[in-house]
PDB file of N, CA and C in Angstrom:
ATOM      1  N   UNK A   1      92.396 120.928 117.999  1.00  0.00           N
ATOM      2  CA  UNK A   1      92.829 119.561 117.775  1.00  0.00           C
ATOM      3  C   UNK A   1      92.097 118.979 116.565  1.00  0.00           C
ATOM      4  N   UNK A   2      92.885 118.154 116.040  1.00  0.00           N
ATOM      5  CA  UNK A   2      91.966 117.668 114.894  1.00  0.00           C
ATOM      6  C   UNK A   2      92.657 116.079 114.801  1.00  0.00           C
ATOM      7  N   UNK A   3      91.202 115.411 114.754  1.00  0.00           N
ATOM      8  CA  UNK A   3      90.896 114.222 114.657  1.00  0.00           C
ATOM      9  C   UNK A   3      92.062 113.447 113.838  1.00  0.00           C
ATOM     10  N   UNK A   4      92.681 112.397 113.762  1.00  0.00           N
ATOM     11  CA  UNK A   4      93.204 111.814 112.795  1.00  0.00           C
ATOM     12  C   UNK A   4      93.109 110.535 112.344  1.00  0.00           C
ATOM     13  N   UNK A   5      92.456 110.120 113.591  1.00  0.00           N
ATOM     14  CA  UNK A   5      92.064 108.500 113.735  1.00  0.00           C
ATOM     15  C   UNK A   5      90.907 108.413 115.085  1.00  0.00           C
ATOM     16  N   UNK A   6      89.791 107.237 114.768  1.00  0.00           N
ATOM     17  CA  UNK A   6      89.152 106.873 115.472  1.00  0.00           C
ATOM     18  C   UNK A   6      89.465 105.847 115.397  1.00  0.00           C
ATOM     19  N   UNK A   7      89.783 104.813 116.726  1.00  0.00           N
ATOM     20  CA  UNK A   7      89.930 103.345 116.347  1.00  0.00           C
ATOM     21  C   UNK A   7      89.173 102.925 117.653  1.00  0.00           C
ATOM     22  N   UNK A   8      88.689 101.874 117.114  1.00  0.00           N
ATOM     23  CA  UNK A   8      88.001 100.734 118.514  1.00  0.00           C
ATOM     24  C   UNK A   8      87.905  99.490 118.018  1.00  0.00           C
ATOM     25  N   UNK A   9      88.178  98.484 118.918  1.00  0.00           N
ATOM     26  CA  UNK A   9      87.808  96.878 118.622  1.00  0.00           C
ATOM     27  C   UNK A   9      88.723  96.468 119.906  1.00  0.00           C
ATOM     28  N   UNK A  10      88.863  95.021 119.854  1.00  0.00           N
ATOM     29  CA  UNK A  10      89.617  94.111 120.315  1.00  0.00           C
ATOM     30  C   UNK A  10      90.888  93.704 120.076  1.00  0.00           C
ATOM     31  N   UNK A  11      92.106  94.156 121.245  1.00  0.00           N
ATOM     32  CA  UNK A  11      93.478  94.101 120.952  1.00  0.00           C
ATOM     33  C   UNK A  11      93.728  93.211 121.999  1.00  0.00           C
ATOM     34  N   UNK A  12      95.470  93.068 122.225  1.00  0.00           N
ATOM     35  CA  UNK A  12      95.843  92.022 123.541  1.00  0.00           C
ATOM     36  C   UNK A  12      97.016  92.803 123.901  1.00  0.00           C
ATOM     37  N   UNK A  13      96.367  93.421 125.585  1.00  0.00           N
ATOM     38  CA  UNK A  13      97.208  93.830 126.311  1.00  0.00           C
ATOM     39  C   UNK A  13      98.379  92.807 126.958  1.00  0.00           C
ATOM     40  N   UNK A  14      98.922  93.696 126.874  1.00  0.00           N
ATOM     41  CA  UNK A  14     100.540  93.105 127.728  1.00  0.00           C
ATOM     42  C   UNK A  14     101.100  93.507 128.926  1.00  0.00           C
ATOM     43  N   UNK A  15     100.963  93.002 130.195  1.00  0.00           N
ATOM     44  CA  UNK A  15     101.395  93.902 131.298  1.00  0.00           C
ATOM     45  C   UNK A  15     102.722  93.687 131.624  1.00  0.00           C
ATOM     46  N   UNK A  16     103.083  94.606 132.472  1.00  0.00           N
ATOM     47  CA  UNK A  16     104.705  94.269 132.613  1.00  0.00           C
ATOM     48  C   UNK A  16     104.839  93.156 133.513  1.00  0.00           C
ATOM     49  N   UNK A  17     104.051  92.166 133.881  1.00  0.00           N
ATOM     50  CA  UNK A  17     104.802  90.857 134.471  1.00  0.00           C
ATOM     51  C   UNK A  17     104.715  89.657 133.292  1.00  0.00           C
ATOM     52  N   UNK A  18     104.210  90.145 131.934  1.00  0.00           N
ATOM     53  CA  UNK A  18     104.239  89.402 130.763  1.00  0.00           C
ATOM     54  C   UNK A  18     102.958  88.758 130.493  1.00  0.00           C
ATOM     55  N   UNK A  19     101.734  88.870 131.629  1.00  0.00           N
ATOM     56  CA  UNK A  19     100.438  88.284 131.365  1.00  0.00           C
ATOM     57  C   UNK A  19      99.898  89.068 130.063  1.00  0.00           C
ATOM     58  N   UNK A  20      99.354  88.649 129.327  1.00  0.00           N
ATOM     59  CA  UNK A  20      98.471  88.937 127.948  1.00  0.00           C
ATOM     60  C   UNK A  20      96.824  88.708 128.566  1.00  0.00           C
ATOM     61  N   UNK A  21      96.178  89.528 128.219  1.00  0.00           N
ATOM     62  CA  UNK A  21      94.928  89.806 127.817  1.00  0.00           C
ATOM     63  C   UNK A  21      94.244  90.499 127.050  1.00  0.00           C
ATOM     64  N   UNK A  22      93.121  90.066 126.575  1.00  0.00           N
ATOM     65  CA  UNK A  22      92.309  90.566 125.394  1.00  0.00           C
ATOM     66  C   UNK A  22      91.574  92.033 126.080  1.00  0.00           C
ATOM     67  N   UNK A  23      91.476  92.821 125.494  1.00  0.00           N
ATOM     68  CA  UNK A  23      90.955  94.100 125.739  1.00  0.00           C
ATOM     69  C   UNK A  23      90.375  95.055 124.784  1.00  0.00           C
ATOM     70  N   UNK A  24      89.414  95.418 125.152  1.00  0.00           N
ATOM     71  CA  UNK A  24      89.023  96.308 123.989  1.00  0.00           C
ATOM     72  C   UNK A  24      89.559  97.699 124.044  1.00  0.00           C
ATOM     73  N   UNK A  25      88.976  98.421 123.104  1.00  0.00           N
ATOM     74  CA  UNK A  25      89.743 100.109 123.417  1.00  0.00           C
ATOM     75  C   UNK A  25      89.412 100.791 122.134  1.00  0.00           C
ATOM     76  N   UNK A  26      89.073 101.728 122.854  1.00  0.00           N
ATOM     77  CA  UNK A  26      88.494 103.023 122.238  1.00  0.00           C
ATOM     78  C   UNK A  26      89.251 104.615 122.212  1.00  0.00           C
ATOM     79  N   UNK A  27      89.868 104.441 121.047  1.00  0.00           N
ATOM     80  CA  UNK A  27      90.877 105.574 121.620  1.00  0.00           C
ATOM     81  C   UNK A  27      90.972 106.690 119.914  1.00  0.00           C
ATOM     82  N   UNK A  28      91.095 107.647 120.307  1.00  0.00           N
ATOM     83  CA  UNK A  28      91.578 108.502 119.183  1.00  0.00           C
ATOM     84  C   UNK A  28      93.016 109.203 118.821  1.00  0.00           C
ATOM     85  N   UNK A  29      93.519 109.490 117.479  1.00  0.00           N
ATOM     86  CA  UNK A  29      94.666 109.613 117.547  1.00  0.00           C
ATOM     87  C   UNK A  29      94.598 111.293 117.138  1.00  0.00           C
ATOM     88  N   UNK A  30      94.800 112.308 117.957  1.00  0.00           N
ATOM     89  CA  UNK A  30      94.566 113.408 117.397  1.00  0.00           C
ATOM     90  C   UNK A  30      95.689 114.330 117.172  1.00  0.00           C
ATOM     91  N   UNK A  31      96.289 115.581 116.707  1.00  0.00           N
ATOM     92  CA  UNK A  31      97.251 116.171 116.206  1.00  0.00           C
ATOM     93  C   UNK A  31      96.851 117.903 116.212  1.00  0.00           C
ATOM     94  N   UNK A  32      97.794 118.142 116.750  1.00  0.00           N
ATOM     95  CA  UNK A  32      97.750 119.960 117.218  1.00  0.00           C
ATOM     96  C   UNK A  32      97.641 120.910 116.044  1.00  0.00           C
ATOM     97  N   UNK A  33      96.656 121.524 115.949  1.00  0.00           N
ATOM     98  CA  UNK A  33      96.837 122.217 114.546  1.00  0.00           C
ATOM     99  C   UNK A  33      97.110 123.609 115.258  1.00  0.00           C
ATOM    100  N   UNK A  34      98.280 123.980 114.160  1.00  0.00           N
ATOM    101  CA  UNK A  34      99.005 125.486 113.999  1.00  0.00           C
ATOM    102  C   UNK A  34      98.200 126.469 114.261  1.00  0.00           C
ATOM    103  N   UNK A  35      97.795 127.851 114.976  1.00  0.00           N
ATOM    104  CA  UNK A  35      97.252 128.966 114.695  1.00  0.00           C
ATOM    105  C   UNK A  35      97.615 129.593 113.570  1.00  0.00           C
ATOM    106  N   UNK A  36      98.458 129.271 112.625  1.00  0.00           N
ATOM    107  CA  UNK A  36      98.668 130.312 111.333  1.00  0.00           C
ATOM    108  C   UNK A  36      99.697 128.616 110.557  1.00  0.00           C
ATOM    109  N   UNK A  37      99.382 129.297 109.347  1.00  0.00           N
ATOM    110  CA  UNK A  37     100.395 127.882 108.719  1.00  0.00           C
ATOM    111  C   UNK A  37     102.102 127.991 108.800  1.00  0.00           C
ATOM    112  N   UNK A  38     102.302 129.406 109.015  1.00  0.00           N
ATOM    113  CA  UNK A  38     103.629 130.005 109.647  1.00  0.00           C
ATOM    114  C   UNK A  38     104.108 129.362 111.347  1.00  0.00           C
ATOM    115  N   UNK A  39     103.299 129.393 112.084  1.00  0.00           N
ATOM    116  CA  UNK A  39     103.833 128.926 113.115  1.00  0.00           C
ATOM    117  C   UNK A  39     104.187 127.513 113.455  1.00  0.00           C
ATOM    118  N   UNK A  40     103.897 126.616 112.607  1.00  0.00           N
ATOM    119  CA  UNK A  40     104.547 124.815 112.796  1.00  0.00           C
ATOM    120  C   UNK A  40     104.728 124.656 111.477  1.00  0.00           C
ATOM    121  N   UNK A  41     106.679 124.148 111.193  1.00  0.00           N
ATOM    122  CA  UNK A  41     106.521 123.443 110.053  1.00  0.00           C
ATOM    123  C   UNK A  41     105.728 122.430 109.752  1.00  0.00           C
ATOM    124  N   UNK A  42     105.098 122.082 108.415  1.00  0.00           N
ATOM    125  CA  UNK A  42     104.684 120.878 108.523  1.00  0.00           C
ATOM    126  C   UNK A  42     105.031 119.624 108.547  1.00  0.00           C
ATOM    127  N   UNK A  43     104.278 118.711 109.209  1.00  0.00           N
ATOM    128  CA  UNK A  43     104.798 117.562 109.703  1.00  0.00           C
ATOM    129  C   UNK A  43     105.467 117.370 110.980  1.00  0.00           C
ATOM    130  N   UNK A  44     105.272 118.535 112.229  1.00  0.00           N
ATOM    131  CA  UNK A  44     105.900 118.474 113.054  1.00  0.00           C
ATOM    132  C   UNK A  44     104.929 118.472 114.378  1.00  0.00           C
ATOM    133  N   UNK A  45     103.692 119.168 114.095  1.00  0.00           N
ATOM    134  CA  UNK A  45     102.807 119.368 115.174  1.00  0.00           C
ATOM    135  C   UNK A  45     102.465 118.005 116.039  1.00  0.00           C
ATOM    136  N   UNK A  46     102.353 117.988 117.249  1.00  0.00           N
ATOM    137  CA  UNK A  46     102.333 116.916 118.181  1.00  0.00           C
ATOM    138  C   UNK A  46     101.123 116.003 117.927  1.00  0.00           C
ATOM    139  N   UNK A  47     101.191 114.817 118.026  1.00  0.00           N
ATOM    140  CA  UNK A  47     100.231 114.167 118.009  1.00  0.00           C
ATOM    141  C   UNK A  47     100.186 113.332 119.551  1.00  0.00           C
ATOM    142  N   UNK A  48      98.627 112.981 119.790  1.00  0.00           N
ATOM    143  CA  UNK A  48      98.260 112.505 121.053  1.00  0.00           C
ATOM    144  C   UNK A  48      97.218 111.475 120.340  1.00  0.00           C
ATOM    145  N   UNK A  49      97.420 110.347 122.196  1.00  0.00           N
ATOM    146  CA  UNK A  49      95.792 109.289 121.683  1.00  0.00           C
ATOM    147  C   UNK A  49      95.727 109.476 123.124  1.00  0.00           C
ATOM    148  N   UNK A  50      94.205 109.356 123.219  1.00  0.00           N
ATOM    149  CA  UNK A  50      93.457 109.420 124.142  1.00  0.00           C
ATOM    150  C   UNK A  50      92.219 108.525 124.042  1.00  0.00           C
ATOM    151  N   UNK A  51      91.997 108.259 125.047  1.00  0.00           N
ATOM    152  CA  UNK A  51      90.331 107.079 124.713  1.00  0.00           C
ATOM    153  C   UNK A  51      90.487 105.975 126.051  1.00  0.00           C
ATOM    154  N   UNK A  52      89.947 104.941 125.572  1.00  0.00           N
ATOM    155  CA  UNK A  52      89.465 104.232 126.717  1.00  0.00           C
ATOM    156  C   UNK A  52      90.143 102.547 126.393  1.00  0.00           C
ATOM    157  N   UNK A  53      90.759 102.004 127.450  1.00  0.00           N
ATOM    158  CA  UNK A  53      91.133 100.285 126.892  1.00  0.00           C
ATOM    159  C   UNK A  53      90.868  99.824 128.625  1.00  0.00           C
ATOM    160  N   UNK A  54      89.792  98.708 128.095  1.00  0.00           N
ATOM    161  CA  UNK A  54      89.253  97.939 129.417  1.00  0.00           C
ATOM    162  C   UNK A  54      89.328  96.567 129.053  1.00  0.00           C
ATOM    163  N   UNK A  55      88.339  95.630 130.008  1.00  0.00           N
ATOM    164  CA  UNK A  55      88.001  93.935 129.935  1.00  0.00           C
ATOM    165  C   UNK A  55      87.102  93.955 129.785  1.00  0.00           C
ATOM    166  N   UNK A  56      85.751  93.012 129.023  1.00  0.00           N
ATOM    167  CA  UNK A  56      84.963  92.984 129.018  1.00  0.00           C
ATOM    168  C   UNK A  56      84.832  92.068 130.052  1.00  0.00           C
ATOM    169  N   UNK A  57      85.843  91.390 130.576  1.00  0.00           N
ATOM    170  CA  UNK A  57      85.809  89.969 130.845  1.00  0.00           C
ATOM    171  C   UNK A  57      86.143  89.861 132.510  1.00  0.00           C
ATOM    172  N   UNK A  58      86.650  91.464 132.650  1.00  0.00           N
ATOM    173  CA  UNK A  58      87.583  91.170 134.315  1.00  0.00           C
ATOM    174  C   UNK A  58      87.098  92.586 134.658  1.00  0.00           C
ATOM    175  N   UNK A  59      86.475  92.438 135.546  1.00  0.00           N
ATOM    176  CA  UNK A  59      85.797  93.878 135.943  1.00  0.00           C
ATOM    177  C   UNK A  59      87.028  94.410 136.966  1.00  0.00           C
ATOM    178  N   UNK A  60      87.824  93.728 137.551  1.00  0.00           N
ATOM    179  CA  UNK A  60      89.669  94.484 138.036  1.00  0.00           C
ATOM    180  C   UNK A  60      90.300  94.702 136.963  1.00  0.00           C
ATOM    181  N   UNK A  61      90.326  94.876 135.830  1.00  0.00           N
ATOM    182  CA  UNK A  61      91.192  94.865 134.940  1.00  0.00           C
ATOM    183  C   UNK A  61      92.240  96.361 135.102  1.00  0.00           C
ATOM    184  N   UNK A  62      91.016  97.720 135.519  1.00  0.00           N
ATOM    185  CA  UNK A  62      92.029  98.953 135.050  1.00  0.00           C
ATOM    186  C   UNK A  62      92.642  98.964 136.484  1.00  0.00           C
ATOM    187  N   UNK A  63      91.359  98.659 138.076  1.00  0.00           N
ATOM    188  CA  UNK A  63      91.990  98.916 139.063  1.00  0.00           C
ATOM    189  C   UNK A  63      93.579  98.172 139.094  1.00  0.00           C
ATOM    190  N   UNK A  64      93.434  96.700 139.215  1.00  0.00           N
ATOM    191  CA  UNK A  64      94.671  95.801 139.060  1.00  0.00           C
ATOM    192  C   UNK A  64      95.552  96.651 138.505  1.00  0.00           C
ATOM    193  N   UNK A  65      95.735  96.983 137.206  1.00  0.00           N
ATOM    194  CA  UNK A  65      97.079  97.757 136.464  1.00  0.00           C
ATOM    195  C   UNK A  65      96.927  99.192 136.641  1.00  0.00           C
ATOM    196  N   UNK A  66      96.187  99.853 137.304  1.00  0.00           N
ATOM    197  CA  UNK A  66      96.152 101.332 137.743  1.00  0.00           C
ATOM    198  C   UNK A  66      97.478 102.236 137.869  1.00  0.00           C
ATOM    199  N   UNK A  67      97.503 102.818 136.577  1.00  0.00           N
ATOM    200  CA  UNK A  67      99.070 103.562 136.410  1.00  0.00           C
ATOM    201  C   UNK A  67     100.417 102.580 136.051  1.00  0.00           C
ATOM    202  N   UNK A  68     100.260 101.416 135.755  1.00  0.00           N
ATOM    203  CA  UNK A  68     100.956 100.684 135.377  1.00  0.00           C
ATOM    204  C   UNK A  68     101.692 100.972 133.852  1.00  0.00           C
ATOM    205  N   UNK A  69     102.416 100.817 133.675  1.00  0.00           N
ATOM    206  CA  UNK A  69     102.915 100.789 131.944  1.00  0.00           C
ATOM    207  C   UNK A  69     102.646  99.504 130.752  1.00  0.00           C
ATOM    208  N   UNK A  70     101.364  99.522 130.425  1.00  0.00           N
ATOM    209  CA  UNK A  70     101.060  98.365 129.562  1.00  0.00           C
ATOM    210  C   UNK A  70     101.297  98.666 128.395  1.00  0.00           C
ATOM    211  N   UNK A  71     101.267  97.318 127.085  1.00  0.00           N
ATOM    212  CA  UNK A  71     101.882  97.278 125.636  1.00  0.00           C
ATOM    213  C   UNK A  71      99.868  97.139 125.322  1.00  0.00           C
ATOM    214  N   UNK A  72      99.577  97.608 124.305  1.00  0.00           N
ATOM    215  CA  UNK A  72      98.296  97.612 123.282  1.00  0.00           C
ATOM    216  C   UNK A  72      98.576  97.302 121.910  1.00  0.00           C
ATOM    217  N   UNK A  73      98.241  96.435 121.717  1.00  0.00           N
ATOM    218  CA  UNK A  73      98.528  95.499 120.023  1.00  0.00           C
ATOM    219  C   UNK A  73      97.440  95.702 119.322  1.00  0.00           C
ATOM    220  N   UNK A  74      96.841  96.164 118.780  1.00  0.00           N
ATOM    221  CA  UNK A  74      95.613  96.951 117.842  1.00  0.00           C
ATOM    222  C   UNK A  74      95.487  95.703 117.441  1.00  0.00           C
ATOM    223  N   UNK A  75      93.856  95.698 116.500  1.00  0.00           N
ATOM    224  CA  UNK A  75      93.248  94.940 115.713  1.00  0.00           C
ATOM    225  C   UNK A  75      94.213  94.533 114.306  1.00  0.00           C
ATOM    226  N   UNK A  76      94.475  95.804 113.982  1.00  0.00           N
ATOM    227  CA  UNK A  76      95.642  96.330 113.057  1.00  0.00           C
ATOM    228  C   UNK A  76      97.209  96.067 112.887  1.00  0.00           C
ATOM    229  N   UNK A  77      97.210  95.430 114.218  1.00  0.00           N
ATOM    230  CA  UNK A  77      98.668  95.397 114.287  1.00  0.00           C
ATOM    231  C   UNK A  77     100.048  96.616 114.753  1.00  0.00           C
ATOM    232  N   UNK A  78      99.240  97.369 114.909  1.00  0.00           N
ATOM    233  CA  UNK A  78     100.003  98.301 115.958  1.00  0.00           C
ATOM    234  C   UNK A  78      99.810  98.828 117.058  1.00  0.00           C
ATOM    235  N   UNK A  79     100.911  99.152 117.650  1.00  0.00           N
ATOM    236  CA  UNK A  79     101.384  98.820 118.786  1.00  0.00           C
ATOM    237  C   UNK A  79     102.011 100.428 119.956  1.00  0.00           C
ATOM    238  N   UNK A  80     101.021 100.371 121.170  1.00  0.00           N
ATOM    239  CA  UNK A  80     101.698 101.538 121.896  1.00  0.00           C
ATOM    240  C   UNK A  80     101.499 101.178 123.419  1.00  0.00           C
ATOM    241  N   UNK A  81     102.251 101.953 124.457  1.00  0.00           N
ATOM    242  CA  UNK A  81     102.830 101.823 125.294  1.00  0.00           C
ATOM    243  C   UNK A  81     101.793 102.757 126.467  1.00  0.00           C
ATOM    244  N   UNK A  82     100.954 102.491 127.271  1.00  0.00           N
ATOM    245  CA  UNK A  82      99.836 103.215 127.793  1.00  0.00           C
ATOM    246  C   UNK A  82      99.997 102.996 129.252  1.00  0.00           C
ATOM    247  N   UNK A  83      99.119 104.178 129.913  1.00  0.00           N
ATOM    248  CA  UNK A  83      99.138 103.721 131.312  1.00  0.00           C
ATOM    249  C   UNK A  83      97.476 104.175 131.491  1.00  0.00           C
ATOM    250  N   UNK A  84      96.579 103.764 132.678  1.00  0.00           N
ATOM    251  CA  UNK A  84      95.377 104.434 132.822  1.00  0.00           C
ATOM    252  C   UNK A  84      95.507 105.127 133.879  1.00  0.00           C
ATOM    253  N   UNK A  85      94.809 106.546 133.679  1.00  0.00           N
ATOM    254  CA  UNK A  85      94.757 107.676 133.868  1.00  0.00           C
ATOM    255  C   UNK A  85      94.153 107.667 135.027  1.00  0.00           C
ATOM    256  N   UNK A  86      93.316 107.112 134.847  1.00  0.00           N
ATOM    257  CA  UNK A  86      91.476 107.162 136.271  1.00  0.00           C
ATOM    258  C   UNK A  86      91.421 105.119 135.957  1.00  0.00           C
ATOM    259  N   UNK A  87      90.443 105.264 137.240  1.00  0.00           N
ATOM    260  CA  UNK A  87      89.920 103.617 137.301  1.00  0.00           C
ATOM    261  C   UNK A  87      88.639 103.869 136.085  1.00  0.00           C
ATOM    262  N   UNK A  88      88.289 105.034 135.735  1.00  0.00           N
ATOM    263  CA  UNK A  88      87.347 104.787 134.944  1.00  0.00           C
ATOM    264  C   UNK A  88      88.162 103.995 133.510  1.00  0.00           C
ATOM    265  N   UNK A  89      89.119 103.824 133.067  1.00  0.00           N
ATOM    266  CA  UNK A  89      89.858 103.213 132.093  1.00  0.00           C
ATOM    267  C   UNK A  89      90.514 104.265 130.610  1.00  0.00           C
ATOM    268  N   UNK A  90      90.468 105.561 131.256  1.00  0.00           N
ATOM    269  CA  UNK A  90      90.728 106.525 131.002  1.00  0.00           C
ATOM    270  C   UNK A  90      92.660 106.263 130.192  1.00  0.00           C
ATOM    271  N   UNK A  91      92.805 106.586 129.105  1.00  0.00           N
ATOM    272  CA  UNK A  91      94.633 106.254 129.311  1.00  0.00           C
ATOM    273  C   UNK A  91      95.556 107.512 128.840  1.00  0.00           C
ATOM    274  N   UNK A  92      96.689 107.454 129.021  1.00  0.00           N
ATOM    275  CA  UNK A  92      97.898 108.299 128.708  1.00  0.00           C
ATOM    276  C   UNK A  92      98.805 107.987 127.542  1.00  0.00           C
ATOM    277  N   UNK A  93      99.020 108.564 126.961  1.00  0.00           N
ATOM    278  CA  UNK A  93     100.400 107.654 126.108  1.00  0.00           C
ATOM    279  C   UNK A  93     101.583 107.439 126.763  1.00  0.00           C
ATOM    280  N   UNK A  94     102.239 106.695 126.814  1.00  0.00           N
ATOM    281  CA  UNK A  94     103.863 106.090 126.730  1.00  0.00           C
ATOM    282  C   UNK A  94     104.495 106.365 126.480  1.00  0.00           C
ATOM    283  N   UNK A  95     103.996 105.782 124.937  1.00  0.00           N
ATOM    284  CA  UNK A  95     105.270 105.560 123.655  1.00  0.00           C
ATOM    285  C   UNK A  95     104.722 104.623 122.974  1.00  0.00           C
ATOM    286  N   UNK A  96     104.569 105.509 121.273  1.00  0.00           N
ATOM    287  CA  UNK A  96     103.731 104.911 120.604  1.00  0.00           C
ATOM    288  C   UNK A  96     105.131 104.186 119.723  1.00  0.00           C
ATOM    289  N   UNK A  97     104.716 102.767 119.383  1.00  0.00           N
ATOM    290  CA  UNK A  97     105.460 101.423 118.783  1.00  0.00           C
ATOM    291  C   UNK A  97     105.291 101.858 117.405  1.00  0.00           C
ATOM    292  N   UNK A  98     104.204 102.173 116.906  1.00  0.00           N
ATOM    293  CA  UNK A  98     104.027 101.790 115.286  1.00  0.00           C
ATOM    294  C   UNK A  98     103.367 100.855 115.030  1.00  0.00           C
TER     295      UNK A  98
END
């Protein structure tokens, strides 16, 4: 796997009953590298994020939405579709927005 992004700061989650909260998150964006440059065209190999998005503020934050399908709005302005994995605040991808 190889690294493609480290990102962390303060974004605003979105849960599916439409409540917004501020959350931080720590997550990386990483991408499958080929065993030979023959076996994946380029530009096609899978990419994944993995990392961590909690409350500083609500210590229920991951239990409450536990496997839920939440929206993550980056510092940056983009945007993906997550669920948590473990109560430790562990997450999955969705469906990444852009």
């Amino acid at each position: 796997m190889k690294v493609l992004e480290h990102l962390k700061g303060t974004g605003t989650v979105t849960a599916p009953d439409g409540d917004e909260t501020r959350a931080k998150y720590d997550v990386q964006i990483t991408q499958d590298e080929p065993e030979s440059e023959s076996d994946v065209p380029h530009g096609t190999a899978s990419k994944h994020i993995s990392g961590l998005v909690w409350s500083p503020v609500d210590p229920y934050f991951v239990l409450n939405h536990f496997r839920k399908t939440m929206l993550l709005e980056m510092e940056d302005g983009r945007k993906f579709k997550f669920f948590h994995r473990d109560i430790n605040g562990s997450i999955g991808l969705n469906k990444w927005l852009g």
